[in-house]
Protein backbone atom coordinates (compact mmCIF):
# COMPACT_ATOMS: atom_id res chain seq x y z
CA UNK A 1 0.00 0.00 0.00
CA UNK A 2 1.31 3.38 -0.85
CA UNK A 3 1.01 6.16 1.33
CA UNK A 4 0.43 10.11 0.94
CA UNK A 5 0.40 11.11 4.10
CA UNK A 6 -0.35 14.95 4.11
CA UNK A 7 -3.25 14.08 1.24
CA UNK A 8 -4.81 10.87 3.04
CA UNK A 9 -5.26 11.98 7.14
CA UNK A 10 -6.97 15.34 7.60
CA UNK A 11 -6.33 17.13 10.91
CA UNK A 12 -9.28 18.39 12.84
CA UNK A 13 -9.64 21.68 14.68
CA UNK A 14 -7.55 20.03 17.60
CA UNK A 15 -5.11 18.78 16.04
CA UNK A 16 -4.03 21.73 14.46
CA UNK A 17 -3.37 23.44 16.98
CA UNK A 18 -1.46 20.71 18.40
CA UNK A 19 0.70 20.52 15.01
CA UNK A 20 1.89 24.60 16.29
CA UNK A 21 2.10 23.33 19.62
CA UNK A 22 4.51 20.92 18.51
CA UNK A 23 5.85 22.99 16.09
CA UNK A 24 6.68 25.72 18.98
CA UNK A 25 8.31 22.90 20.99
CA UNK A 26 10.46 22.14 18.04
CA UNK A 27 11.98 24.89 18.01
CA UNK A 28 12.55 25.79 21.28
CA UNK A 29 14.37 22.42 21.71
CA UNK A 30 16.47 22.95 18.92
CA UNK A 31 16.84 26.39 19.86
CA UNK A 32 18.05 25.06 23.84
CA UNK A 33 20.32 22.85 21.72
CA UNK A 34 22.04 25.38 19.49
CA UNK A 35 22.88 27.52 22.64
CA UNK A 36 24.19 24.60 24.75
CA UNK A 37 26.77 24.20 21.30
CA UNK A 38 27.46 27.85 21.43
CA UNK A 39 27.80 27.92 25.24
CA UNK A 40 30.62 24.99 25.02
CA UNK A 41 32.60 26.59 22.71
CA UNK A 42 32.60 29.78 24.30
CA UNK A 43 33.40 27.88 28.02
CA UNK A 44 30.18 29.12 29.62
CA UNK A 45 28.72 26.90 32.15
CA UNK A 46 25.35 27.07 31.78
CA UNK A 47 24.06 23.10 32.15
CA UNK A 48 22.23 23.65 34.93
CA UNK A 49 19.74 25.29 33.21
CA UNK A 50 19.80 23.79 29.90
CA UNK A 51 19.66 20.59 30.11
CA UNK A 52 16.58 20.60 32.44
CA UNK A 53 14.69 23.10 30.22
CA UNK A 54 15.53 20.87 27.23
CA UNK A 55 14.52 17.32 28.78
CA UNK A 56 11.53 19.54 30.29
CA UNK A 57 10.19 20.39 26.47
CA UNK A 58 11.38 16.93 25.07
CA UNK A 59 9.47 15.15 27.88
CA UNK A 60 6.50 17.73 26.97
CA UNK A 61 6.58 17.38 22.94
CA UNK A 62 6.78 13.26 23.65
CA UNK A 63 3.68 13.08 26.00
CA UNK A 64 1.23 15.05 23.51
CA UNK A 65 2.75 13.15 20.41
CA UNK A 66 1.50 9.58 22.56
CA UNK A 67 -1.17 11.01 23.09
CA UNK A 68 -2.43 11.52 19.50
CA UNK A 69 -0.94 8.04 18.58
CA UNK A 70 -3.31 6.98 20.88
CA UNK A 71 -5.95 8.90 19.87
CA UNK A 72 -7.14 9.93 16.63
CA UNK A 73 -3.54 10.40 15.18
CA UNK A 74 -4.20 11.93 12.02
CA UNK A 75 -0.93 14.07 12.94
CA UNK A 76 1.73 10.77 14.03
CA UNK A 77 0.58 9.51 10.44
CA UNK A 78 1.26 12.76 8.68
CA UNK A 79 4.29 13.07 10.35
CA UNK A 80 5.68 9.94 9.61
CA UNK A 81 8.17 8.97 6.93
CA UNK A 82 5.80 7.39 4.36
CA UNK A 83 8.72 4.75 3.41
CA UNK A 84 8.93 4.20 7.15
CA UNK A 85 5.09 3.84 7.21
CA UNK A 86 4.37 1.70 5.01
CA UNK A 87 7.40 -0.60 6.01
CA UNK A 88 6.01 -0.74 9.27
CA UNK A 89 2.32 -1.05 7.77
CA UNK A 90 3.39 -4.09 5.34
CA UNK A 91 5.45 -5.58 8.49
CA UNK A 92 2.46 -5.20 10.83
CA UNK A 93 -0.01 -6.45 8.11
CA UNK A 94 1.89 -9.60 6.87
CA UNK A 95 2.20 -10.77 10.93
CA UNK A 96 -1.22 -10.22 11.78
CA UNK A 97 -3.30 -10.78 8.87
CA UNK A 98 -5.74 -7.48 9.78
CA UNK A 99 -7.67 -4.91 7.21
CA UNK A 100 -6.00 -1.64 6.18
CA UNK A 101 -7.68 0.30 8.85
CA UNK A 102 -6.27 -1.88 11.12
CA UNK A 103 -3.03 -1.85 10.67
CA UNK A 104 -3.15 1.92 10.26
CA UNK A 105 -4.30 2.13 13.83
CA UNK A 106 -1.49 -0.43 14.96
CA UNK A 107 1.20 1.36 12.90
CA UNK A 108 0.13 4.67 14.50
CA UNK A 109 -0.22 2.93 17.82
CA UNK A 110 3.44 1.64 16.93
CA UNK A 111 4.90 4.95 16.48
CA UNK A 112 3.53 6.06 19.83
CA UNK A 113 5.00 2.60 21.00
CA UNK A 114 8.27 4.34 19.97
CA UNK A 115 7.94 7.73 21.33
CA UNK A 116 7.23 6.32 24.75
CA UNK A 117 10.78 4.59 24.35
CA UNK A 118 12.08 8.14 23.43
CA UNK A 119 10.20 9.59 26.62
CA UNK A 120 11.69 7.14 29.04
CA UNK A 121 15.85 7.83 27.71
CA UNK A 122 14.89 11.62 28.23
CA UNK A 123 13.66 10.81 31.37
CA UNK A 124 16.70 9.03 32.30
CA UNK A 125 18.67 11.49 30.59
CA UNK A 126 17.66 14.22 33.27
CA UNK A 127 17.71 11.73 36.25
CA UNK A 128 21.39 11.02 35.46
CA UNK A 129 21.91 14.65 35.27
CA UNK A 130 20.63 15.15 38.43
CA UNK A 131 21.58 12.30 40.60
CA UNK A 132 24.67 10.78 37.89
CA UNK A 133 28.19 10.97 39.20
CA UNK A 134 29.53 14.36 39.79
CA UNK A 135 33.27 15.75 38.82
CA UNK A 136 34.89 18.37 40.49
């Protein structure tokens, strides 16, 4: 099955806004990111406050992405890489023998699956930051 993923899953009302939500958290990650580089190279010390904020708006982007996997998730599917979709899709359909709609709703379901994953190493990545071995 080929996939157009912008064409084939409207948004609603909701989940537009969520797309600028996301959006905004986007770049504000990248944005903590770029300073944390630029920081380093000029020897500031400023990890204490970076890192949080960053695992703060990963942690945040992560749980509303789940939660439209697990919902309607007209946006996960829109987002996703259609080769990555449909190799999932085709992977999910051949093992369990289910209709398109389906295994749309599994693959979606999947890429929350995956974004969970992503939620728990940020979440480890701040407890370790916290509570991880300190040098002095």
């Amino acid at each position: 099955m080929l996939f157009k993923n912008r064409d084939s899953f409207p948004l609603n009302k909701n989940e537009k806004t969520l797309r600028e939500i996301l959006r905004a958290l986007l770049v504000i990650i990248f944005s903590i990111i770029l300073k944390g580089i630029l920081n380093d190279s000029n020897r500031i010390k400023q990890d204490f406050i970076l890192v949080p904020l960053c695992a703060s708006a990963c942690e945040i982007f992560c749980i509303l992405y789940i939660i439209n996997a697990f919902t309607t998730g007209n946006l996960v599917r829109r987002w996703a890489n259609d080769s990555v979709f449909a190799s999932l899709f085709n992977f999910i359909q051949t093992k369990k023998n289910t209709t398109d709609e389906k295994t749309i709703k599994l693959t979606t379901k999947a890429f929350g699956v995956f974004a969970i994953i992503i939620l728990i190493v940020t979440i480890l990545w701040e407890l370790n930051f916290y509570f991880g071995s300190k040098t002095v």
